[in-house]
PDB file of N, CA and C in Angstrom:
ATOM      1  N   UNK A   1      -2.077 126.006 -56.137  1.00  0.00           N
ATOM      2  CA  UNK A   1      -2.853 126.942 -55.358  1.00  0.00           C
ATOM      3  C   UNK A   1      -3.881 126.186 -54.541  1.00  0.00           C
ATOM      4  N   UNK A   2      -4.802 126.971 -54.504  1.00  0.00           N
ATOM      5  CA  UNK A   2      -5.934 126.262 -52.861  1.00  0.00           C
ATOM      6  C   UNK A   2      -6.606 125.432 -53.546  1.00  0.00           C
ATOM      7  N   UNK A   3      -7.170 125.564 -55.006  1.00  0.00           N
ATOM      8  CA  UNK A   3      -7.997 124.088 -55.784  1.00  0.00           C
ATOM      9  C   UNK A   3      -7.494 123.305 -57.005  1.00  0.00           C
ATOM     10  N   UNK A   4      -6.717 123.793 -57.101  1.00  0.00           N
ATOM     11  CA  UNK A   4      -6.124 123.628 -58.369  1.00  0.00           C
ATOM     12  C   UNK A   4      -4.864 122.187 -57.962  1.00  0.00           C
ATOM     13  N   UNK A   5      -4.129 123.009 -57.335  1.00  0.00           N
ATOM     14  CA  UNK A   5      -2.843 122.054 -56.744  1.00  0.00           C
ATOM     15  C   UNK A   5      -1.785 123.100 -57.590  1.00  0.00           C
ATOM     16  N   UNK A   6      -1.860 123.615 -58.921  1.00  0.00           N
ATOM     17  CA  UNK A   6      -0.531 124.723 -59.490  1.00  0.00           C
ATOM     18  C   UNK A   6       0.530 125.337 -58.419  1.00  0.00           C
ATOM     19  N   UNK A   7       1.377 125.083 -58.831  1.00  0.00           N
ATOM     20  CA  UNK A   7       2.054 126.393 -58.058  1.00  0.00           C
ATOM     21  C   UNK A   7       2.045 128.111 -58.466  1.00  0.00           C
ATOM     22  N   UNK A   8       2.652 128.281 -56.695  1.00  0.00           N
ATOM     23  CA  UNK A   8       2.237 130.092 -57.260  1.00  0.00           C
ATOM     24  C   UNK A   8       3.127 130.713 -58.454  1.00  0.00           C
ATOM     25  N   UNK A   9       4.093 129.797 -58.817  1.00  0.00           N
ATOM     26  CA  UNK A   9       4.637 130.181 -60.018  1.00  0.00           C
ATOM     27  C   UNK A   9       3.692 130.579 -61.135  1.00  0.00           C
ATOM     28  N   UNK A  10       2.966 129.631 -61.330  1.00  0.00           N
ATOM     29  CA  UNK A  10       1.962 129.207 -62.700  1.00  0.00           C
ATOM     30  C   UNK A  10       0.656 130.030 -62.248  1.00  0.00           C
ATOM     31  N   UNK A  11       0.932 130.864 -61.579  1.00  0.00           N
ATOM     32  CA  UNK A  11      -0.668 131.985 -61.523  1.00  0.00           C
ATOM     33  C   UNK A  11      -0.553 132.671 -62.495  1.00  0.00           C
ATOM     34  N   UNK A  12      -1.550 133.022 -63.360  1.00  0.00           N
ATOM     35  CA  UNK A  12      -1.636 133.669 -64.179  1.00  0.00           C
ATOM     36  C   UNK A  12      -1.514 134.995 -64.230  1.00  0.00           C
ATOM     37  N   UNK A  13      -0.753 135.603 -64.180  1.00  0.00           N
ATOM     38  CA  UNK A  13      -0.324 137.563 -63.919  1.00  0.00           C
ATOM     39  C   UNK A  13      -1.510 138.128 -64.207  1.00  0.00           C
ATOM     40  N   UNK A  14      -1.728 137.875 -65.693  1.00  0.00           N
ATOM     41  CA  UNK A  14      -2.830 138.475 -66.332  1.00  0.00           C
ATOM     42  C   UNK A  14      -3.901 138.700 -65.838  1.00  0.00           C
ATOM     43  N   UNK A  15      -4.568 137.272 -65.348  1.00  0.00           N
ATOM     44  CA  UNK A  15      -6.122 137.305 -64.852  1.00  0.00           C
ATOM     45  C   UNK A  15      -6.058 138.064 -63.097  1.00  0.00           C
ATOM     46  N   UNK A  16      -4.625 137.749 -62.552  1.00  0.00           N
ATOM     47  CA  UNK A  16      -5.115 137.947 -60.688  1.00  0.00           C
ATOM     48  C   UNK A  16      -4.615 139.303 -61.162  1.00  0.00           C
ATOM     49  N   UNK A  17      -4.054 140.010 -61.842  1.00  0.00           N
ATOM     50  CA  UNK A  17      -3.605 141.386 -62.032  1.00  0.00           C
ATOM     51  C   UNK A  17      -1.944 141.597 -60.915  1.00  0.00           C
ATOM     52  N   UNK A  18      -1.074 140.261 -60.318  1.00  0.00           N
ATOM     53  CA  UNK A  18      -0.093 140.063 -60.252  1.00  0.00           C
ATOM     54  C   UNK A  18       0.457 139.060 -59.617  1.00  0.00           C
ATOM     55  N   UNK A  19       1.402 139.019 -59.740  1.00  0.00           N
ATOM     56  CA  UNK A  19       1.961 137.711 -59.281  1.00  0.00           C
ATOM     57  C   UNK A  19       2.138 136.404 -59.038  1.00  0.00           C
ATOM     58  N   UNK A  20       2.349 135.431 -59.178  1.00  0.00           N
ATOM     59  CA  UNK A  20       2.323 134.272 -58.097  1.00  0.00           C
ATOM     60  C   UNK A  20       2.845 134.712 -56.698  1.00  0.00           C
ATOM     61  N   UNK A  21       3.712 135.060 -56.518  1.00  0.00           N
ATOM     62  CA  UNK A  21       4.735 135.699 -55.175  1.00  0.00           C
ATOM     63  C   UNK A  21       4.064 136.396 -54.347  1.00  0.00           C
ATOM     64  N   UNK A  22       3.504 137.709 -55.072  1.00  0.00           N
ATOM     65  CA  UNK A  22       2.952 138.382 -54.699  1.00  0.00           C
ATOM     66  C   UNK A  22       1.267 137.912 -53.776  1.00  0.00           C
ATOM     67  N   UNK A  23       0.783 136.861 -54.752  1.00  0.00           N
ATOM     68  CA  UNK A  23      -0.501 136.540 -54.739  1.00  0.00           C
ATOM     69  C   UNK A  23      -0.437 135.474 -53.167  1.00  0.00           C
ATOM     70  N   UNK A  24       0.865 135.255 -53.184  1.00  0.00           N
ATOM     71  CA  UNK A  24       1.313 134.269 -51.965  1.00  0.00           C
ATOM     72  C   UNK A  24       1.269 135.018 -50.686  1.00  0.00           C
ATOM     73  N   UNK A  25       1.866 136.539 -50.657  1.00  0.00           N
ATOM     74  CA  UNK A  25       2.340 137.009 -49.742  1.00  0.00           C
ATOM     75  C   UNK A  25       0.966 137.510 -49.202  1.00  0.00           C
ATOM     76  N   UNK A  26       0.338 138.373 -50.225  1.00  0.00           N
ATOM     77  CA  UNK A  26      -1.250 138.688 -49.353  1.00  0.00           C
ATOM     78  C   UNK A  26      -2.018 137.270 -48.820  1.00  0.00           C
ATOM     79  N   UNK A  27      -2.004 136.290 -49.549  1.00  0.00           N
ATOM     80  CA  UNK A  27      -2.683 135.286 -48.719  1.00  0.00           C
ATOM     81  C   UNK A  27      -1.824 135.083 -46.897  1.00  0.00           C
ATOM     82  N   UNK A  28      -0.399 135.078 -47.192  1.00  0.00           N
ATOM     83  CA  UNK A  28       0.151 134.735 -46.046  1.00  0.00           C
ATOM     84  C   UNK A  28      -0.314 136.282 -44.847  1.00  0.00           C
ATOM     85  N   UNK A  29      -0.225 137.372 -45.398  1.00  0.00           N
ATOM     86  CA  UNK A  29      -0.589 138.209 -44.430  1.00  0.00           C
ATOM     87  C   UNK A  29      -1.964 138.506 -44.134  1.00  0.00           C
ATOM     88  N   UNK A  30      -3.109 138.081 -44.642  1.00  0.00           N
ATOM     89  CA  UNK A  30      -4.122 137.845 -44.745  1.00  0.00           C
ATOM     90  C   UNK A  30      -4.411 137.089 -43.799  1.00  0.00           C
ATOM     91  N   UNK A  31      -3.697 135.792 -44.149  1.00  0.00           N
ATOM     92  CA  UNK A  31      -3.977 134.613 -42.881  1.00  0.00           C
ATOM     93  C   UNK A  31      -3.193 135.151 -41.618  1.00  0.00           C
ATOM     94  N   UNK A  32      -2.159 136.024 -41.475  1.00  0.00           N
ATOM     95  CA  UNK A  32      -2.026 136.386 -39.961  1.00  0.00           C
ATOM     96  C   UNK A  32      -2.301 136.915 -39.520  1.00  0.00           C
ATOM     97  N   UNK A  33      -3.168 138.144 -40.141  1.00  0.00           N
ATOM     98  CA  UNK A  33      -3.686 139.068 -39.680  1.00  0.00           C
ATOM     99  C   UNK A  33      -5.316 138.653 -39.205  1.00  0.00           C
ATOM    100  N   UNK A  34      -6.003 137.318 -39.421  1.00  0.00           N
ATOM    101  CA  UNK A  34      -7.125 137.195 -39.167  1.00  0.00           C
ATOM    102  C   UNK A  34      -8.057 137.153 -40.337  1.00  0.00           C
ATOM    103  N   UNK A  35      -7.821 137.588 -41.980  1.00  0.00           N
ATOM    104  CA  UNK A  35      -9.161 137.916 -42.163  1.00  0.00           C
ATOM    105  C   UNK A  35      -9.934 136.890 -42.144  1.00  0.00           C
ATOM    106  N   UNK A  36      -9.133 135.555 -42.719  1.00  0.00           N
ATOM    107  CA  UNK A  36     -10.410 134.776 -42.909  1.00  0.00           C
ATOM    108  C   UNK A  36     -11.507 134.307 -41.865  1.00  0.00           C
ATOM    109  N   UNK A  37     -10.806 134.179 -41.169  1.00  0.00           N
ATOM    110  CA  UNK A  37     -11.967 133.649 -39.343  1.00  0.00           C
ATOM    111  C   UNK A  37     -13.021 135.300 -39.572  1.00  0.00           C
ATOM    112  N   UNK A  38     -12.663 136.214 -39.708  1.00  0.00           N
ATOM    113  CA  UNK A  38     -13.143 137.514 -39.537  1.00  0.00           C
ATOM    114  C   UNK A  38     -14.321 137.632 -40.797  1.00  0.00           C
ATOM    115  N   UNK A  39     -13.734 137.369 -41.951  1.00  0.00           N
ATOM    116  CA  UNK A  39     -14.926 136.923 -43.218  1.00  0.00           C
ATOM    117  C   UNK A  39     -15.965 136.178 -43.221  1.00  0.00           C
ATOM    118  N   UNK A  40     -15.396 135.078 -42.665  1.00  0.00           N
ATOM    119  CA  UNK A  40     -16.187 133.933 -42.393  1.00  0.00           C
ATOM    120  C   UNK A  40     -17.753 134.167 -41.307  1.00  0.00           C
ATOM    121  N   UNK A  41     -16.748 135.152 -40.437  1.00  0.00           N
ATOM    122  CA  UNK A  41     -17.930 135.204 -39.801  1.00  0.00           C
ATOM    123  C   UNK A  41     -18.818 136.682 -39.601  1.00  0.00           C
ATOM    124  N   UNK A  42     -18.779 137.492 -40.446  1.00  0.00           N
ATOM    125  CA  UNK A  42     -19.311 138.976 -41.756  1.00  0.00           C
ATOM    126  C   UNK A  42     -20.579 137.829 -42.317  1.00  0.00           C
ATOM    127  N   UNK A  43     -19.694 136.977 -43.634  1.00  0.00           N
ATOM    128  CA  UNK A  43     -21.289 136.446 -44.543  1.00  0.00           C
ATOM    129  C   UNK A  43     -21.803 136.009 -43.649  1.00  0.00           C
ATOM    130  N   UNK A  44     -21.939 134.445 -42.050  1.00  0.00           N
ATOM    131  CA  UNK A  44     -22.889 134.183 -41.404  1.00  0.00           C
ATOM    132  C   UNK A  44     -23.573 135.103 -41.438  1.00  0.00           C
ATOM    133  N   UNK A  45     -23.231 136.553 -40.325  1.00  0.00           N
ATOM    134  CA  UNK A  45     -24.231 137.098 -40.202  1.00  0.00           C
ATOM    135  C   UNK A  45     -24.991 137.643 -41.300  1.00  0.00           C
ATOM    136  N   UNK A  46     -24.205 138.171 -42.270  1.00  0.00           N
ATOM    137  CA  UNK A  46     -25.417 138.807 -43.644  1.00  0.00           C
ATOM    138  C   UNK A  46     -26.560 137.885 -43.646  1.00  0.00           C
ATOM    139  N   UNK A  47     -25.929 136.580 -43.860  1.00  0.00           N
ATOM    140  CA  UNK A  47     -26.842 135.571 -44.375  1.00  0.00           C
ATOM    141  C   UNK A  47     -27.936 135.368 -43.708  1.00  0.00           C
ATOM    142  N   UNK A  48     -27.618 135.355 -41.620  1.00  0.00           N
ATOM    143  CA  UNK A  48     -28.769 135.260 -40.956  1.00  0.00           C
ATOM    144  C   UNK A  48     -29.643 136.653 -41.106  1.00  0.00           C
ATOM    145  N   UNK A  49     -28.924 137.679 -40.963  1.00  0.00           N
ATOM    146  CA  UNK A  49     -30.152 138.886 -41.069  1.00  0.00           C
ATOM    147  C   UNK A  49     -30.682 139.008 -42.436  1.00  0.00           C
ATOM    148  N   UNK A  50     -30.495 138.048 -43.669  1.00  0.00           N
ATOM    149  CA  UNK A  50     -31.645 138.294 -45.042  1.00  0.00           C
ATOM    150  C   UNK A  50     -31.812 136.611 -44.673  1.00  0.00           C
ATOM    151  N   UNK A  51     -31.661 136.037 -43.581  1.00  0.00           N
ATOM    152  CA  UNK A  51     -33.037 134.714 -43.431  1.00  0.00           C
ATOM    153  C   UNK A  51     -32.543 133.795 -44.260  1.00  0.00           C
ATOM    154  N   UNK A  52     -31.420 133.736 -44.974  1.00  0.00           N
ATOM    155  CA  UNK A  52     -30.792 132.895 -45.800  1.00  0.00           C
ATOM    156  C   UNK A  52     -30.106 132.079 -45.364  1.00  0.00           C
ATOM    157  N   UNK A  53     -29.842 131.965 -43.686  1.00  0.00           N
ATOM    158  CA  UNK A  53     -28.989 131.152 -43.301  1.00  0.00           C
ATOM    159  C   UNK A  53     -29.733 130.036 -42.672  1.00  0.00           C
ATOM    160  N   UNK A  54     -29.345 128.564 -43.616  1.00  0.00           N
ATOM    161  CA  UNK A  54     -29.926 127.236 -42.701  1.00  0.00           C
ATOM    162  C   UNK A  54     -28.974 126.314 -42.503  1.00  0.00           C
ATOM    163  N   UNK A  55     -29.243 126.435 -41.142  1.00  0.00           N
ATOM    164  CA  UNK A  55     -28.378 125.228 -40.464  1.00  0.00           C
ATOM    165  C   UNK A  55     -29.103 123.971 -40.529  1.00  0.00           C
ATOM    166  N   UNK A  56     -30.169 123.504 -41.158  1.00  0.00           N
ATOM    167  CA  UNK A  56     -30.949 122.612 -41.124  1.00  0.00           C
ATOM    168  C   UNK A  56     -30.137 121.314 -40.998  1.00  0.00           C
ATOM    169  N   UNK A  57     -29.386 121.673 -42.527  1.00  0.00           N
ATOM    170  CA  UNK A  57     -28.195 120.015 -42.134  1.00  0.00           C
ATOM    171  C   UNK A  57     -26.555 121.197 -42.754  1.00  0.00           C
ATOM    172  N   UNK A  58     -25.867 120.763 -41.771  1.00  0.00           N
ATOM    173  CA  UNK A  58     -24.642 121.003 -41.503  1.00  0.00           C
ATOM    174  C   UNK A  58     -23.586 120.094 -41.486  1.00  0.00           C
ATOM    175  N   UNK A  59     -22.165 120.392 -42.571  1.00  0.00           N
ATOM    176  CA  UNK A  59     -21.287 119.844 -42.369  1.00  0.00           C
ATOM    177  C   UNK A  59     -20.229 120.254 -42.129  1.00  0.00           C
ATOM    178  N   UNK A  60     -19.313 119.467 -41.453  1.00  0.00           N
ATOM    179  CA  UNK A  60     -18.043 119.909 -40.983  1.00  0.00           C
ATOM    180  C   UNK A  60     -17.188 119.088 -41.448  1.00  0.00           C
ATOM    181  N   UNK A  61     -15.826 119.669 -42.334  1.00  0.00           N
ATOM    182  CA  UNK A  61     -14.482 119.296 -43.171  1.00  0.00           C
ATOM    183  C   UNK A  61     -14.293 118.725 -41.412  1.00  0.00           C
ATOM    184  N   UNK A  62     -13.514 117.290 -41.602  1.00  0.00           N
ATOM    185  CA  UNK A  62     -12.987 116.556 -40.549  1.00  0.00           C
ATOM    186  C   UNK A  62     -11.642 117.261 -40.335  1.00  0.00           C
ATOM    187  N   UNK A  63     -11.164 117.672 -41.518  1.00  0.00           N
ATOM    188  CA  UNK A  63      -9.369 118.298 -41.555  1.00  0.00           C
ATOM    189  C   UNK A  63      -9.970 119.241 -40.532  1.00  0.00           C
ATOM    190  N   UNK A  64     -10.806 120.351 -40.140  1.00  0.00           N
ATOM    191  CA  UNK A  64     -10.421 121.362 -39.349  1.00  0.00           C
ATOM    192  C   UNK A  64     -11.479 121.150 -37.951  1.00  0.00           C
ATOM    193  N   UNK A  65     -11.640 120.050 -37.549  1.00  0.00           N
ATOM    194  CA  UNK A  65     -12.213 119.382 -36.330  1.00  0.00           C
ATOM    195  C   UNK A  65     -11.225 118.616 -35.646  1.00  0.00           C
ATOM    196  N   UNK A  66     -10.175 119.175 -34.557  1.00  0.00           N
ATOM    197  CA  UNK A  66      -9.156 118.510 -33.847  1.00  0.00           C
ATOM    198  C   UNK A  66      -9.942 117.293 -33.211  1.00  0.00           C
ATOM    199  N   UNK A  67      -9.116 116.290 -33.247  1.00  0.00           N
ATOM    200  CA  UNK A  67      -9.509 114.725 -32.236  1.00  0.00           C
ATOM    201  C   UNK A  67      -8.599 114.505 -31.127  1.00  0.00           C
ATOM    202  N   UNK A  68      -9.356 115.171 -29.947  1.00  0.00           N
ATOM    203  CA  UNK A  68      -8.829 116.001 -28.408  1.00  0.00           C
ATOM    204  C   UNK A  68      -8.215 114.068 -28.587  1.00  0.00           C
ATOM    205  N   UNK A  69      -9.239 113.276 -28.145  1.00  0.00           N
ATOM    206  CA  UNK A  69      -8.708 112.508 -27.903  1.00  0.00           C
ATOM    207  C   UNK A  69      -8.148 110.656 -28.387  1.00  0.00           C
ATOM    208  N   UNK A  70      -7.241 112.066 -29.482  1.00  0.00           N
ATOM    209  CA  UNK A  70      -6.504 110.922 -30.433  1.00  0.00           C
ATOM    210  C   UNK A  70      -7.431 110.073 -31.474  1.00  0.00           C
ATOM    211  N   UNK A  71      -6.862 109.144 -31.386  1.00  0.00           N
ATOM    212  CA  UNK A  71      -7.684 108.045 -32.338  1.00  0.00           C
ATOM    213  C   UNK A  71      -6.878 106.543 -32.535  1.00  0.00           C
ATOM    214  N   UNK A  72      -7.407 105.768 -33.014  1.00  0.00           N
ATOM    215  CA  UNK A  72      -6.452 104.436 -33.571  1.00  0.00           C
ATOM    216  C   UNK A  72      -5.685 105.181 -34.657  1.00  0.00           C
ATOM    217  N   UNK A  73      -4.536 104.518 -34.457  1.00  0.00           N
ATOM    218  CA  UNK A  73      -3.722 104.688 -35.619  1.00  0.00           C
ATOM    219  C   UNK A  73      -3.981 103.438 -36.949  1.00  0.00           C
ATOM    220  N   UNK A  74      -3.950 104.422 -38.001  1.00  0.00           N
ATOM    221  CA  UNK A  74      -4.826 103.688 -39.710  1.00  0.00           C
ATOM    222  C   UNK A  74      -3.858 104.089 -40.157  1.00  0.00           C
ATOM    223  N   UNK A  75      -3.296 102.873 -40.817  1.00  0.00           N
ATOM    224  CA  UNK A  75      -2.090 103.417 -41.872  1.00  0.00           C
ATOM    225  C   UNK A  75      -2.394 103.833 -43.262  1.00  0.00           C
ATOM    226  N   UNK A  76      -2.155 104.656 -43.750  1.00  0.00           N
ATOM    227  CA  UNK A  76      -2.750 105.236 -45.060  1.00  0.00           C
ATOM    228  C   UNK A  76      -3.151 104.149 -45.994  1.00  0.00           C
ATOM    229  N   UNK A  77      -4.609 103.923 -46.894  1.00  0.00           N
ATOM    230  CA  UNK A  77      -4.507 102.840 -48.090  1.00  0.00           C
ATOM    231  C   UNK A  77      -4.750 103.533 -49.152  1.00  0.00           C
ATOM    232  N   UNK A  78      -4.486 104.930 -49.131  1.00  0.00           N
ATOM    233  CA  UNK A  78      -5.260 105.410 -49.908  1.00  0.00           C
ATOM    234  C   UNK A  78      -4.137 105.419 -51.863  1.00  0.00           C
TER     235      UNK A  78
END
């Protein structure tokens, strides 16, 4: 899954109340339909109108910052 690494096989029925499959398919229609960009940006605003929101220091995941223009190619060492 999204932190774990499990597959949606190994979701627990019990605790999500169904599926792995299932639990797959709302994420997949979820993500086409928009919500998350749409969520994401609901809490900002809560957060700025109760004053809770600081941008003081800000970070940004590199995975979802495109590099318009390219880069050296690094062969993996990891």
């Amino acid at each position: 899954m999204l932190i774990t690494g499990c597959t949606w096989a190994q979701v627990p029925t019990e605790q999500f109340g169904c599926s792995g499959v299932t639990c797959w398919r709302r994420l997949r229609d979820w993500t086409e339909a928009g919500v998350w960009p749409r969520l994401h940006q609901v809490l900002l605003d809560e957060l700025r109108a109760a004053g809770k929101l600081d941008l003081e220091t800000a970070v940004v995941d590199g995975s979802h910052v495109r590099a318009l223009k390219g880069g050296s190619h690094r062969p993996f060492t990891g």
